[in-house]
N, C-alpha and C. Protein backbone atom coordinates (compact mmCIF):
# COMPACT_ATOMS: atom_id res chain seq x y z
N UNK A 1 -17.76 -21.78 -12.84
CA UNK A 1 -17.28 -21.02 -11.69
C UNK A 1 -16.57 -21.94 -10.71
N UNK A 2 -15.54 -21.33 -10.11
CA UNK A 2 -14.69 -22.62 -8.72
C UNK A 2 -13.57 -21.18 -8.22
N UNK A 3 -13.11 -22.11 -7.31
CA UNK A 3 -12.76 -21.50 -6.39
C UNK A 3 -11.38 -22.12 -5.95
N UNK A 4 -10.59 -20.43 -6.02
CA UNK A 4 -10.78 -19.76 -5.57
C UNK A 4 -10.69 -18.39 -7.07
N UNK A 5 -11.08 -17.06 -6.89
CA UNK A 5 -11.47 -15.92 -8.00
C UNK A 5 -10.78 -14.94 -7.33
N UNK A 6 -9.92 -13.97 -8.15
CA UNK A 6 -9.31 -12.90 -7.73
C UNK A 6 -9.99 -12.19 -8.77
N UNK A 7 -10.21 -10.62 -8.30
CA UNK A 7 -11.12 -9.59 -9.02
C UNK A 7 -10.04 -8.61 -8.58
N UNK A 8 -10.45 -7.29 -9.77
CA UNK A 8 -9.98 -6.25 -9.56
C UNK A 8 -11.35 -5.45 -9.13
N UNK A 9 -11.16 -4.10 -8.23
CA UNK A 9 -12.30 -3.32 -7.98
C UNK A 9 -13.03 -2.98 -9.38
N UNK A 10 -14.35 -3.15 -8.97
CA UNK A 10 -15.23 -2.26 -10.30
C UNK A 10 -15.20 -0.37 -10.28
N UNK A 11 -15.11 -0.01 -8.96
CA UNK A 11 -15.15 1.60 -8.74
C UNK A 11 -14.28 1.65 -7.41
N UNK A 12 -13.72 2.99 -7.83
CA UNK A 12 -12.37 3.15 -6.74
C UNK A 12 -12.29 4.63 -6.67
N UNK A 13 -11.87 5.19 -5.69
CA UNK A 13 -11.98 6.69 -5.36
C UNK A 13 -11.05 7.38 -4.11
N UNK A 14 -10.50 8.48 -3.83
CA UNK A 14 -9.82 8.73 -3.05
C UNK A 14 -10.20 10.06 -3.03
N UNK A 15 -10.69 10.47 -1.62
CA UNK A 15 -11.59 11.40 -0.39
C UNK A 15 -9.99 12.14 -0.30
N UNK A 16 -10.20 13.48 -0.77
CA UNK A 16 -9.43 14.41 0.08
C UNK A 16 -9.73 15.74 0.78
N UNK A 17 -9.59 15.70 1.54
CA UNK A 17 -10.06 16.70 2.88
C UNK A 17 -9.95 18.00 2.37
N UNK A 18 -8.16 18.40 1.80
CA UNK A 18 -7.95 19.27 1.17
C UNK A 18 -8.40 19.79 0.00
N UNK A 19 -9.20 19.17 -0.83
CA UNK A 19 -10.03 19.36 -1.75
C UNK A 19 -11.30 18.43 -1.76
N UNK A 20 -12.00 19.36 -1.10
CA UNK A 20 -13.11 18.51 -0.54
C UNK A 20 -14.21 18.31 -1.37
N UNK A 21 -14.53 19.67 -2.55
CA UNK A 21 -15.29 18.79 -3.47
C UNK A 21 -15.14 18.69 -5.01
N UNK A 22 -13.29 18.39 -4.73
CA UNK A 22 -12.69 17.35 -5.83
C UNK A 22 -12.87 15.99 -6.44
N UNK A 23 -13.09 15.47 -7.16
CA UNK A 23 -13.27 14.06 -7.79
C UNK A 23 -12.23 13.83 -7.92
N UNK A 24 -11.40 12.12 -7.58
CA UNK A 24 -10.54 11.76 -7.92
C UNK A 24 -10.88 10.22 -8.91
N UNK A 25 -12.28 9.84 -8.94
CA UNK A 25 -12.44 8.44 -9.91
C UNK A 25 -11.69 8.11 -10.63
N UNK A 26 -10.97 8.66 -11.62
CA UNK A 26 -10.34 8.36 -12.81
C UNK A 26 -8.76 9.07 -12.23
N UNK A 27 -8.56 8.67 -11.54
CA UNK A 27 -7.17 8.93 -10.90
C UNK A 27 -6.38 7.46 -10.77
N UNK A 28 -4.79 7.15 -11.30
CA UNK A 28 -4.31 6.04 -11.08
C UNK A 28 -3.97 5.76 -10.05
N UNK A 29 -4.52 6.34 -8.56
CA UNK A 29 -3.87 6.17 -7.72
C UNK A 29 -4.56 6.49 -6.63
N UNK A 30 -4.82 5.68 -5.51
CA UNK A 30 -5.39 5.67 -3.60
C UNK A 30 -4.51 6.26 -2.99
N UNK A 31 -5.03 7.37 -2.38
CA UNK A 31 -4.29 8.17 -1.07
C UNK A 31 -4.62 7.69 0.20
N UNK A 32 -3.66 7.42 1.37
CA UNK A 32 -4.40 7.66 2.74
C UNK A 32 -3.16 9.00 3.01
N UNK A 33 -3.59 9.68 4.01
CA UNK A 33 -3.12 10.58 4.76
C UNK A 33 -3.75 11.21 5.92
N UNK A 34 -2.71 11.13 7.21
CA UNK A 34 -3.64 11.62 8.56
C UNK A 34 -2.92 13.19 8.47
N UNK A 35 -3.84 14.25 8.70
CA UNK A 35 -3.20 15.52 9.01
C UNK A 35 -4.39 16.50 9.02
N UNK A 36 -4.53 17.04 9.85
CA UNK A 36 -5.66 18.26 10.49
C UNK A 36 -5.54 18.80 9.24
N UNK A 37 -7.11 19.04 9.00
CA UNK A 37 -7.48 19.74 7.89
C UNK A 37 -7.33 19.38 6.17
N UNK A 38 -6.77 18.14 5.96
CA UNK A 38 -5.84 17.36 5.06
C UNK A 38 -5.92 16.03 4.81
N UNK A 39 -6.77 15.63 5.62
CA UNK A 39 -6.56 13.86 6.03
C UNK A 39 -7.14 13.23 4.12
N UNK A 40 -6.68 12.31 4.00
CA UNK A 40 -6.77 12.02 2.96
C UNK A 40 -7.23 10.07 2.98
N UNK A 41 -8.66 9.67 2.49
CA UNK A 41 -8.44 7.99 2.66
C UNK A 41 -8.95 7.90 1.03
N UNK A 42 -9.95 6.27 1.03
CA UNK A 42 -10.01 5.84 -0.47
C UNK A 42 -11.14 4.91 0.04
N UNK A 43 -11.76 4.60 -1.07
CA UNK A 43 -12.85 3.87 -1.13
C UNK A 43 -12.92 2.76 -2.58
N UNK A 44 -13.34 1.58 -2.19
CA UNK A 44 -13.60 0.13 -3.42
C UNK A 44 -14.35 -0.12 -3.47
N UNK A 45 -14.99 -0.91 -4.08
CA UNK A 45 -16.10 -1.28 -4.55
C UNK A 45 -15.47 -2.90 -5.38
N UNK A 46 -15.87 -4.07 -5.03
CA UNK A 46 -15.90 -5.40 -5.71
C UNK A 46 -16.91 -5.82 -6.05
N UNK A 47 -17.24 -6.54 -7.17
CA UNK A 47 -18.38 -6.76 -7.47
C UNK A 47 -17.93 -8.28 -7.80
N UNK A 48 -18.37 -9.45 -6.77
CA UNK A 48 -18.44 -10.81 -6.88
C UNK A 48 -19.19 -11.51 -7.18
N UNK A 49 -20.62 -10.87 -7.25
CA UNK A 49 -21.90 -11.53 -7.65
C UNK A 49 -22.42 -12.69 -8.79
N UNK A 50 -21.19 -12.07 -9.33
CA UNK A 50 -21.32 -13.18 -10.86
C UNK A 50 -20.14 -14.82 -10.72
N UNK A 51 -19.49 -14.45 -9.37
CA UNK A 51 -18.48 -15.56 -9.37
C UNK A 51 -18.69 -16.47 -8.74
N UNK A 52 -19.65 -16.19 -7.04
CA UNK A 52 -19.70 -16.70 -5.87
C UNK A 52 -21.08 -17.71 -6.38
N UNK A 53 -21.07 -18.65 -6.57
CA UNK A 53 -22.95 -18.99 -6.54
C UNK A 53 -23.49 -18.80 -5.40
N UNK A 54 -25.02 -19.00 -5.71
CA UNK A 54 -25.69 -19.19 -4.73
C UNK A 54 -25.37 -20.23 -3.82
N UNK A 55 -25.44 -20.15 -2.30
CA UNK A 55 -25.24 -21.12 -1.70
C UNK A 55 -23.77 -21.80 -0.77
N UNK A 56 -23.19 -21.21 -2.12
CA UNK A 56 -21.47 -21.39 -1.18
C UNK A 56 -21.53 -20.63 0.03
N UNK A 57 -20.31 -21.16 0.51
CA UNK A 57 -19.80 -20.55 2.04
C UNK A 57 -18.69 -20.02 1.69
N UNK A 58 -18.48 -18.63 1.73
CA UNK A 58 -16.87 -18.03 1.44
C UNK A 58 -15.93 -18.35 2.92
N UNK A 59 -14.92 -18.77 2.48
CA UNK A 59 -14.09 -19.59 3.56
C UNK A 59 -12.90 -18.51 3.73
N UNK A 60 -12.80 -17.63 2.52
CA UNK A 60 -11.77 -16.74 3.25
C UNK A 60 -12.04 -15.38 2.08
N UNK A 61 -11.10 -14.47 2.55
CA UNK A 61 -11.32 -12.97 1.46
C UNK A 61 -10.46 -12.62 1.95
N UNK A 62 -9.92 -11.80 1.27
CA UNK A 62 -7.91 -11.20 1.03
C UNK A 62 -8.40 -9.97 0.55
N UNK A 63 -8.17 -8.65 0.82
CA UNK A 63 -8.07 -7.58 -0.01
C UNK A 63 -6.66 -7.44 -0.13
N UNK A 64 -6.03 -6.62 -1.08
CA UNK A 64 -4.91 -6.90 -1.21
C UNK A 64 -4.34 -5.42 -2.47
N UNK A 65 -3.42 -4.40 -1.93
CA UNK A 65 -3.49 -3.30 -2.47
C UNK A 65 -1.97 -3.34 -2.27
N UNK A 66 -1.01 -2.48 -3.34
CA UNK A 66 0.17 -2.27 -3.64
C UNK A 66 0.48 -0.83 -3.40
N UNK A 67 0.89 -0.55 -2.31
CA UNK A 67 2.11 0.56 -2.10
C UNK A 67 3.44 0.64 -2.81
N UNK A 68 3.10 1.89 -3.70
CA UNK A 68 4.03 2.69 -4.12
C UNK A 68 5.02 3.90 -3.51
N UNK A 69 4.44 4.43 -3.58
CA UNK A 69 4.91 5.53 -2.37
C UNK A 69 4.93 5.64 -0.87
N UNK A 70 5.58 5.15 0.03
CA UNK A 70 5.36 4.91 1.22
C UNK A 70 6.31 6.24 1.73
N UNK A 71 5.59 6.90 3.16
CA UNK A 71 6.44 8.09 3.07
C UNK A 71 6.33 7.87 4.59
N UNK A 72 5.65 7.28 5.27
CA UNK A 72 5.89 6.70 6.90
C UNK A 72 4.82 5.51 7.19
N UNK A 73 5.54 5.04 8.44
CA UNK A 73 4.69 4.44 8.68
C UNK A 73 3.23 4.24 9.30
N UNK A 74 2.30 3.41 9.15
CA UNK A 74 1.22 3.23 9.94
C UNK A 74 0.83 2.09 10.00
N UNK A 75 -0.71 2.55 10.96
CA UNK A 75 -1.65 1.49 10.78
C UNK A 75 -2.78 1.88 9.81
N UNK A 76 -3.10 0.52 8.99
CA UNK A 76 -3.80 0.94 8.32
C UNK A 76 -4.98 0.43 8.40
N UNK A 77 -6.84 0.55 8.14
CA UNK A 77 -7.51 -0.02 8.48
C UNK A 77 -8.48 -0.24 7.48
N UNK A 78 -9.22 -1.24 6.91
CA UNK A 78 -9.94 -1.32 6.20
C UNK A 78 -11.41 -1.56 6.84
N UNK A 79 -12.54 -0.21 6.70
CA UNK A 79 -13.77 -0.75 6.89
C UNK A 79 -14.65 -0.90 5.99
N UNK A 80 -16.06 -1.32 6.57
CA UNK A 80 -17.49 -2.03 5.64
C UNK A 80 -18.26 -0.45 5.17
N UNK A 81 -18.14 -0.09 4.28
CA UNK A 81 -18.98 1.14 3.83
C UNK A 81 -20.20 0.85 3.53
N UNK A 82 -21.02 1.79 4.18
CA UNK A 82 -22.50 1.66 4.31
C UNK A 82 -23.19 2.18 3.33
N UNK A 83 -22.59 3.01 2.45
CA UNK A 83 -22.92 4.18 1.98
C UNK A 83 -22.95 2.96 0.46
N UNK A 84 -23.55 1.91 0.06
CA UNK A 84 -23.03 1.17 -1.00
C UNK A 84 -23.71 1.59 -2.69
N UNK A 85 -24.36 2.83 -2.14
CA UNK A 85 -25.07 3.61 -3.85
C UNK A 85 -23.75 4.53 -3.81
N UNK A 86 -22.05 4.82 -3.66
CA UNK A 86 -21.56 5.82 -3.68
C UNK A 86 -20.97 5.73 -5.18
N UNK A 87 -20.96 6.80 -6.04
CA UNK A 87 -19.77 6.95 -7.55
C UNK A 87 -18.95 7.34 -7.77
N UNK A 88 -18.32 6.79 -8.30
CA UNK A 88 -16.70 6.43 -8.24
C UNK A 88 -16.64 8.17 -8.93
N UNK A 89 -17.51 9.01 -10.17
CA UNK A 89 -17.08 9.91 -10.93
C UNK A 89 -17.96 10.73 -9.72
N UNK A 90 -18.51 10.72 -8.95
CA UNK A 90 -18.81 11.90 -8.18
C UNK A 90 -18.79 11.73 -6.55
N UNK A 91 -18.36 10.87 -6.20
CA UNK A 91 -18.08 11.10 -4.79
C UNK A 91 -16.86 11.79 -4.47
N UNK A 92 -16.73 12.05 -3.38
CA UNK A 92 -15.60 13.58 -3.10
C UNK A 92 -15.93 13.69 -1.27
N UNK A 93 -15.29 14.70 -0.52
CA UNK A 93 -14.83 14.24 0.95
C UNK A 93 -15.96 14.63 1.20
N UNK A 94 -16.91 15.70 0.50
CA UNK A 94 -18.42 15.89 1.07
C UNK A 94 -19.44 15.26 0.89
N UNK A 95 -19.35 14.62 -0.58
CA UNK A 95 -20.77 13.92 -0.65
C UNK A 95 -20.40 12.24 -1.28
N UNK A 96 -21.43 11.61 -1.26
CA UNK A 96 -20.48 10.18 -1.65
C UNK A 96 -21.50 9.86 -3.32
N UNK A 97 -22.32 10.99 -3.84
CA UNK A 97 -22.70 10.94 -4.86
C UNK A 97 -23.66 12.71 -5.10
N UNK A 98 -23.85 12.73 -6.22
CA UNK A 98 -24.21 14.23 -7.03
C UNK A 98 -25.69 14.40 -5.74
N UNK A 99 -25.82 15.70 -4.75
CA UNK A 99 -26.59 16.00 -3.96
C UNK A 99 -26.83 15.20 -2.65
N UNK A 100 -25.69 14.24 -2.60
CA UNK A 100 -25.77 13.40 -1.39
C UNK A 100 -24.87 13.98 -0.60
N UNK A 101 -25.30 14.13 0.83
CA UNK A 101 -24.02 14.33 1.94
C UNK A 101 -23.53 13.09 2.14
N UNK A 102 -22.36 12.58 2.60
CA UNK A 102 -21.92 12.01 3.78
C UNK A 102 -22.47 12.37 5.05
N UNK A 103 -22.96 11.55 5.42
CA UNK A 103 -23.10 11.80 7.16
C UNK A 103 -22.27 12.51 7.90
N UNK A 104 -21.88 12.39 7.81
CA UNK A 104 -20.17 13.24 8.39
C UNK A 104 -18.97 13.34 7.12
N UNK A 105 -18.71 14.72 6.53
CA UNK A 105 -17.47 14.55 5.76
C UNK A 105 -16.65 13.99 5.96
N UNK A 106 -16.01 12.95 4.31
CA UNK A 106 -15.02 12.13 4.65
C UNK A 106 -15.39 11.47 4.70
N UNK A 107 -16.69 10.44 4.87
CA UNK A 107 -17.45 9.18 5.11
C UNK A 107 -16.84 8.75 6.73
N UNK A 108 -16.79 9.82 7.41
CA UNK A 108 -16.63 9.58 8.66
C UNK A 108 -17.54 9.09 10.06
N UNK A 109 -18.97 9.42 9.14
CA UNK A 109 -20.00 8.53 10.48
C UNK A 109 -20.18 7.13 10.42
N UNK A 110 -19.74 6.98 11.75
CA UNK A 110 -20.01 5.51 12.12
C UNK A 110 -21.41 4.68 12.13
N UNK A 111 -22.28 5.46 12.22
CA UNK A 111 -23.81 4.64 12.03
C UNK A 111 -24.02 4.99 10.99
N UNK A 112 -23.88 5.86 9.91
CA UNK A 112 -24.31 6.39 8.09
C UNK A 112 -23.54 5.55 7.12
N UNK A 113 -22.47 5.84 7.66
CA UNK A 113 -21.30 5.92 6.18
C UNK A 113 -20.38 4.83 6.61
N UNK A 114 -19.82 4.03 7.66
CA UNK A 114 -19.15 2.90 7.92
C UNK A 114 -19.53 2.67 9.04
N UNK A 115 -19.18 1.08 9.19
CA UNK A 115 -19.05 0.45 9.90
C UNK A 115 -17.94 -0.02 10.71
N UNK A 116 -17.78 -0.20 11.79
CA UNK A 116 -16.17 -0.71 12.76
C UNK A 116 -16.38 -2.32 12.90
N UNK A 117 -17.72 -2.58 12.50
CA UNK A 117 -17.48 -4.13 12.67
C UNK A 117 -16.78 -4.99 11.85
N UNK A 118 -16.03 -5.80 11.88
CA UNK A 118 -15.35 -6.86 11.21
C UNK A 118 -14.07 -5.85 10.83
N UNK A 119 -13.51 -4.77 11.35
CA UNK A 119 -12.66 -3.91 10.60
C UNK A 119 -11.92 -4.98 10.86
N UNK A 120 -10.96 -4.48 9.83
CA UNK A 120 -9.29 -5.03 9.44
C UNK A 120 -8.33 -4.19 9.44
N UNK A 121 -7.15 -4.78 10.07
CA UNK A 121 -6.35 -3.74 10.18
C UNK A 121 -5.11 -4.36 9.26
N UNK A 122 -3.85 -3.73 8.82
CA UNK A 122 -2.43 -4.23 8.30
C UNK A 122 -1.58 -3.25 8.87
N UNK A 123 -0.29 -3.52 8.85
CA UNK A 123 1.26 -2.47 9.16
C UNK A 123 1.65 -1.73 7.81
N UNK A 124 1.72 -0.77 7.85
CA UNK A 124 2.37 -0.27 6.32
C UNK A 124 4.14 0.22 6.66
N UNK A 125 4.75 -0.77 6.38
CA UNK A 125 5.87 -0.34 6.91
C UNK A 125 6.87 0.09 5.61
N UNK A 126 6.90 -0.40 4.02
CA UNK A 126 7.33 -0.18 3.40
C UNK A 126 6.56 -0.09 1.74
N UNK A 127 7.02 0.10 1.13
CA UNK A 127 6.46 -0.20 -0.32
C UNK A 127 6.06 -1.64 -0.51
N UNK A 128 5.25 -2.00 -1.64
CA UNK A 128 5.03 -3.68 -1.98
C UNK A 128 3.41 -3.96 -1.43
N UNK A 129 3.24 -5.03 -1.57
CA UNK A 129 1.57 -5.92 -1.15
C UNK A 129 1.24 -5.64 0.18
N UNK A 130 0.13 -5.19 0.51
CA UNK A 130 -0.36 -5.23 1.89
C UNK A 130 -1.64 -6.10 1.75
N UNK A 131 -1.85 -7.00 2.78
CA UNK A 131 -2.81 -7.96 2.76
C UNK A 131 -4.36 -7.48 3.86
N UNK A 132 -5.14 -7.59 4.04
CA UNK A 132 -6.33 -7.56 4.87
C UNK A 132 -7.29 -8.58 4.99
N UNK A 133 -7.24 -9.47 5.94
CA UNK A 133 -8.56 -10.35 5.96
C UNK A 133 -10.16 -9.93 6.05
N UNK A 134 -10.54 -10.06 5.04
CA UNK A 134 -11.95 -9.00 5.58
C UNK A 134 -12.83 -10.26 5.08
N UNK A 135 -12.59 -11.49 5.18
CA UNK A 135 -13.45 -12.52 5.00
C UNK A 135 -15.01 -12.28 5.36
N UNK A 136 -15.68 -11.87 6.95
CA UNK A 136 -16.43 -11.68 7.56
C UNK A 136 -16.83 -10.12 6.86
N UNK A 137 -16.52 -9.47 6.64
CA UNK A 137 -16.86 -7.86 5.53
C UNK A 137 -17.57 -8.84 4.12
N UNK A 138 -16.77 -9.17 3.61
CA UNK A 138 -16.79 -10.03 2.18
C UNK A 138 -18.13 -10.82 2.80
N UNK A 139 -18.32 -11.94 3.31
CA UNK A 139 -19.90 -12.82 3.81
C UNK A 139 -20.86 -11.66 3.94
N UNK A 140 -20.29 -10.58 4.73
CA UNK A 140 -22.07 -9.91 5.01
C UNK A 140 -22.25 -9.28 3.18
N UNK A 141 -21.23 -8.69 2.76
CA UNK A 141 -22.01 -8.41 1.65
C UNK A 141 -22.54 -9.35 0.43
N UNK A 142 -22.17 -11.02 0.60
CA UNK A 142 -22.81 -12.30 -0.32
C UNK A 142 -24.10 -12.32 0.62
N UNK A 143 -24.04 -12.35 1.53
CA UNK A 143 -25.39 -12.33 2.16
C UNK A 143 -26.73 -10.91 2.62
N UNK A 144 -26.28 -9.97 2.10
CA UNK A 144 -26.82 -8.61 2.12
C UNK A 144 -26.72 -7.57 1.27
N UNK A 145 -25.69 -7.75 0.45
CA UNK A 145 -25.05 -6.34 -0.40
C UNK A 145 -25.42 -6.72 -1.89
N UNK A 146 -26.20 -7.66 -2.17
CA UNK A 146 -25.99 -8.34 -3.47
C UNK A 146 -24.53 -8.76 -3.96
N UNK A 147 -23.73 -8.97 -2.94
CA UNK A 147 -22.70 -9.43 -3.72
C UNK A 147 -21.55 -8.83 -4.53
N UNK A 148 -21.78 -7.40 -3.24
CA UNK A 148 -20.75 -6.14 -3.81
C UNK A 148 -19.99 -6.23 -2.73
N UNK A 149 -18.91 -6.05 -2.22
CA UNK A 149 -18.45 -5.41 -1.05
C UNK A 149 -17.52 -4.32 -1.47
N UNK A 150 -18.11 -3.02 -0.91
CA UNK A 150 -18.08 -1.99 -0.19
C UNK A 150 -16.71 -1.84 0.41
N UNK A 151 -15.56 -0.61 0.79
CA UNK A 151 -14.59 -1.32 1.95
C UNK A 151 -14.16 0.53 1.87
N UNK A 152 -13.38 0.84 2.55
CA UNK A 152 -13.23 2.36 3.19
C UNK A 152 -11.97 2.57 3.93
N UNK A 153 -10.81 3.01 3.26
CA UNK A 153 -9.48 2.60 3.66
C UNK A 153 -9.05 4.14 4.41
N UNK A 154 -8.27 4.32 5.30
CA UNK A 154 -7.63 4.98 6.17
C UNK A 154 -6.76 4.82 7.12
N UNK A 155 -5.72 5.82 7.86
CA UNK A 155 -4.65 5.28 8.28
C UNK A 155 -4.93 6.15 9.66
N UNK A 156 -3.80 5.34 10.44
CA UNK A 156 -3.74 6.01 12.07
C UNK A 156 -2.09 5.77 11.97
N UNK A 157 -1.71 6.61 13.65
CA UNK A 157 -0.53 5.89 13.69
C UNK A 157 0.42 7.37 13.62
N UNK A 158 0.05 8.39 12.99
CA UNK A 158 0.85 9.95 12.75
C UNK A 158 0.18 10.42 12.09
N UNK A 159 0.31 11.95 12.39
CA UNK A 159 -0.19 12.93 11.55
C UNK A 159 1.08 13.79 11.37
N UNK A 160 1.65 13.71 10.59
CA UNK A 160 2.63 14.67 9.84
C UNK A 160 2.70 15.18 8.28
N UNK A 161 1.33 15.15 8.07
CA UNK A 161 1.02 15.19 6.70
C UNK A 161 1.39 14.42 5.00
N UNK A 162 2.21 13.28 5.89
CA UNK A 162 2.69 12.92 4.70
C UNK A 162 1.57 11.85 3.97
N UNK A 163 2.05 11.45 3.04
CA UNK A 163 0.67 11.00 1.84
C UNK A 163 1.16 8.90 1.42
N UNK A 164 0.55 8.74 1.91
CA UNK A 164 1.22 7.54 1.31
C UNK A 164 0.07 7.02 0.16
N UNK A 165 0.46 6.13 -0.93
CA UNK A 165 -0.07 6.03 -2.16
C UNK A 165 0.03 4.67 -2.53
N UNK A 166 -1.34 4.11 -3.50
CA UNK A 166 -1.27 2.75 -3.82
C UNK A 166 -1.81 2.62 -5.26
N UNK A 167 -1.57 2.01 -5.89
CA UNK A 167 -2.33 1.70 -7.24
C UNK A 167 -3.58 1.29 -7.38
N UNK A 168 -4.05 1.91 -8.07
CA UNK A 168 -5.43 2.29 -8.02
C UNK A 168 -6.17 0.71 -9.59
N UNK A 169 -7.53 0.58 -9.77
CA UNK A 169 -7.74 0.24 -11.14
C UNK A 169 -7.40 0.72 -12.24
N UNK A 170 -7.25 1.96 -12.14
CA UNK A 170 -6.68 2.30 -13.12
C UNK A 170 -5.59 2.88 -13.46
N UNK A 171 -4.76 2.52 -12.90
CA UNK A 171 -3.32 2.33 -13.58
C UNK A 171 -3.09 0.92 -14.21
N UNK A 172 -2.43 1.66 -15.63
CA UNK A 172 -2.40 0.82 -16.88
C UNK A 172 -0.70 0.48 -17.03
N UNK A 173 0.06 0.83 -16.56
CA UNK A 173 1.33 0.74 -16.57
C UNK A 173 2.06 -0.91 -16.39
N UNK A 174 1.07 -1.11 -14.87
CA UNK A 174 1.70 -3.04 -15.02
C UNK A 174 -0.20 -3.24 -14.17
N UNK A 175 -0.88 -3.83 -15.01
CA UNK A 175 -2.00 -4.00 -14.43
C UNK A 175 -2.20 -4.86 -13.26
N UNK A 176 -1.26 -5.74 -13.26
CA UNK A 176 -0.90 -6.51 -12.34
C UNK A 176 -0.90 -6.05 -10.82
N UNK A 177 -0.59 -4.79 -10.73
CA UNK A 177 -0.24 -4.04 -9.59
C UNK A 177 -1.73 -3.54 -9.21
N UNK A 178 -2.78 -3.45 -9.86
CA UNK A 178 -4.12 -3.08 -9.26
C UNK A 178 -4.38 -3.34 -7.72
N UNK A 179 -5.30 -3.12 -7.38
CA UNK A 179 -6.20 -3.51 -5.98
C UNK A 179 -6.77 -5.55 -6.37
N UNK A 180 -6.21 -5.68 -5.21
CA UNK A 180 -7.84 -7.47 -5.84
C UNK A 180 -7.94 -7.89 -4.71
N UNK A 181 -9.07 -8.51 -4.96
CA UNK A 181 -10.04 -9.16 -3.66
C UNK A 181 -10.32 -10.66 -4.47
N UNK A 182 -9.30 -11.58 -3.36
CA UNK A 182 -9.25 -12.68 -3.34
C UNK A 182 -10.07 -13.59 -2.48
N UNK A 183 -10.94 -14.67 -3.04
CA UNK A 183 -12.37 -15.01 -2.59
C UNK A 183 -11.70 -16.61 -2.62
N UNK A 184 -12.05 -17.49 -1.53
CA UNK A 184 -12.49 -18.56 -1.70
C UNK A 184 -13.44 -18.84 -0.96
N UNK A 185 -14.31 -20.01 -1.59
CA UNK A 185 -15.38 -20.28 -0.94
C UNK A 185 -15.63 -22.32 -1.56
N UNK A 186 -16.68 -22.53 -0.86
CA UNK A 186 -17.26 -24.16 -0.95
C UNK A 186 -18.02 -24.17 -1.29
N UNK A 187 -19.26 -25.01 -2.15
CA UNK A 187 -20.16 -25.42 -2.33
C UNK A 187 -21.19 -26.60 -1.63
N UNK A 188 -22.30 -26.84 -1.53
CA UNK A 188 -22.51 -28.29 -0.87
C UNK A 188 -22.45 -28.99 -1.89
N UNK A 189 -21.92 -30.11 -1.48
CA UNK A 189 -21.98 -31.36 -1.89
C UNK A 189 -23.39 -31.94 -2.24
N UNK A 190 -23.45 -32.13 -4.06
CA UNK A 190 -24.73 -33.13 -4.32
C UNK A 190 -24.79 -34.62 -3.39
N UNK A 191 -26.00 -35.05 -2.77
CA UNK A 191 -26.11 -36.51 -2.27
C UNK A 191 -27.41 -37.00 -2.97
N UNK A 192 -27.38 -37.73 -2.77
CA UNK A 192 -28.84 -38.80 -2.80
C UNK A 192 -29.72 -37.93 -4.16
N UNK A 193 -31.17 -37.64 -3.98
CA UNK A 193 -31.87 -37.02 -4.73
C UNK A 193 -31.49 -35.83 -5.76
N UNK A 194 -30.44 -35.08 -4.91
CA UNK A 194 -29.88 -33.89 -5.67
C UNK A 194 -29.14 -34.50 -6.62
N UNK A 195 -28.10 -35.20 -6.49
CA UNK A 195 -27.01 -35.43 -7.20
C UNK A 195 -27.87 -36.54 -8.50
N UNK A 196 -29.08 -37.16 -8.33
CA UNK A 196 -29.81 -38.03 -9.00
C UNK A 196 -30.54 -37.07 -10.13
N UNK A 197 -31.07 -35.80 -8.94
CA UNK A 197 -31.45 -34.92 -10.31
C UNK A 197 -30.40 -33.72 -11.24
N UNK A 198 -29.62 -33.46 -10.51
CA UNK A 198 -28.28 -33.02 -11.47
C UNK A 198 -27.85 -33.60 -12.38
N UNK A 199 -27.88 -35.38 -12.46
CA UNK A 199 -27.24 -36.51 -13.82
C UNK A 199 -28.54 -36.68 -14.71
N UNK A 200 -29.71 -36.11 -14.14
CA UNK A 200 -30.86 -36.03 -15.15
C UNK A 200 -30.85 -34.99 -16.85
């Protein structure tokens, strides 16, 4: 293992208002959209647990998602989802798994279903890479989440219903274009006794 590791999401999903208890899991593609009655976001799931050892310090985290369809602009925001038992084949804008509510449809409560701390924000001004530092999102979940992080995407900025769209895991077309969460991190340094019993 070293550093630095780019991952693609393990589970990915996109919440629509307008079909509220639609499944989109196996969809090639993340919606956000702001519009009364309509609003449309997406939800990830990374699973780093097997890359990060014990002990490192993650020094930075990149989420990093590809717009395809851009139809206006915004702001876009990435938060810490609380909700971290949610499935990718049955979450939907009402429940975030089979007999579970959301706290608020949409994974809209702030003390249940996300968090505003450490949010991240980016500009979506055209098609191509959008970046998010969620370094501090990424640490609490090596240090709390087992080493999943969780993240809960949505836009501000207009409501005119339009839909903007990103490549999802599963689109197979140029895989390259997926979602990834880019990790670096440090290790300590063996000294004295350690490093004496490591050459053992």
């Amino acid at each position: 293992m070293s550093s630095p590791v780019t991952i693609i999401p393990t589970i990915d999903n996109s919440l629509q208002q307008d079909g509220a208890t639609e499944n989109h899991g196996n969809y090639p593609q993340l919606e956000t959209r702001l519009t009364a009655g309509a609003n449309r976001k997406s939800l990830l799931a990374f699973n780093f647990s097997a890359l990060v050892p014990a002990g490192a310090t993650i020094t930075v985290a990149t989420l990093k998602l590809n717009c395809y369809t851009y139809a206006a602009s915004r702001t876009l925001t990435v938060q810490r989802l609380l909700r971290t038992d949610w499935v990718e084949m049955q979450s939907t804008w009402n429940i975030f798994k089979t007999s579970s509510n959301w706290g608020t449809a949409g994974a809209l409560n702030a003390t249940t279903d996300f968090t505003t701390t450490d949010a991240a924000t980016t500009s979506l001004t055209g098609t191509g890479w959008l970046n998010w530092d969620v370094t501090n999102q990424v640490k609490t979940a090596f240090a709390s989440v087992g080493g999943i992080a969780h993240f809960v995407l949505s836009e501000s900025g207009g409501a005119d219903g339009v839909v903007n769209q990103y490549h999802a895991r599963e689109y197979t077309t140029n895989t390259a274009l997926r979602p990834q969460l880019y990790i670096e991190y440090t290790v300590p340094s063996l000294t004295g006794a350690a490093f004496l019993l490591r050459m053992i």
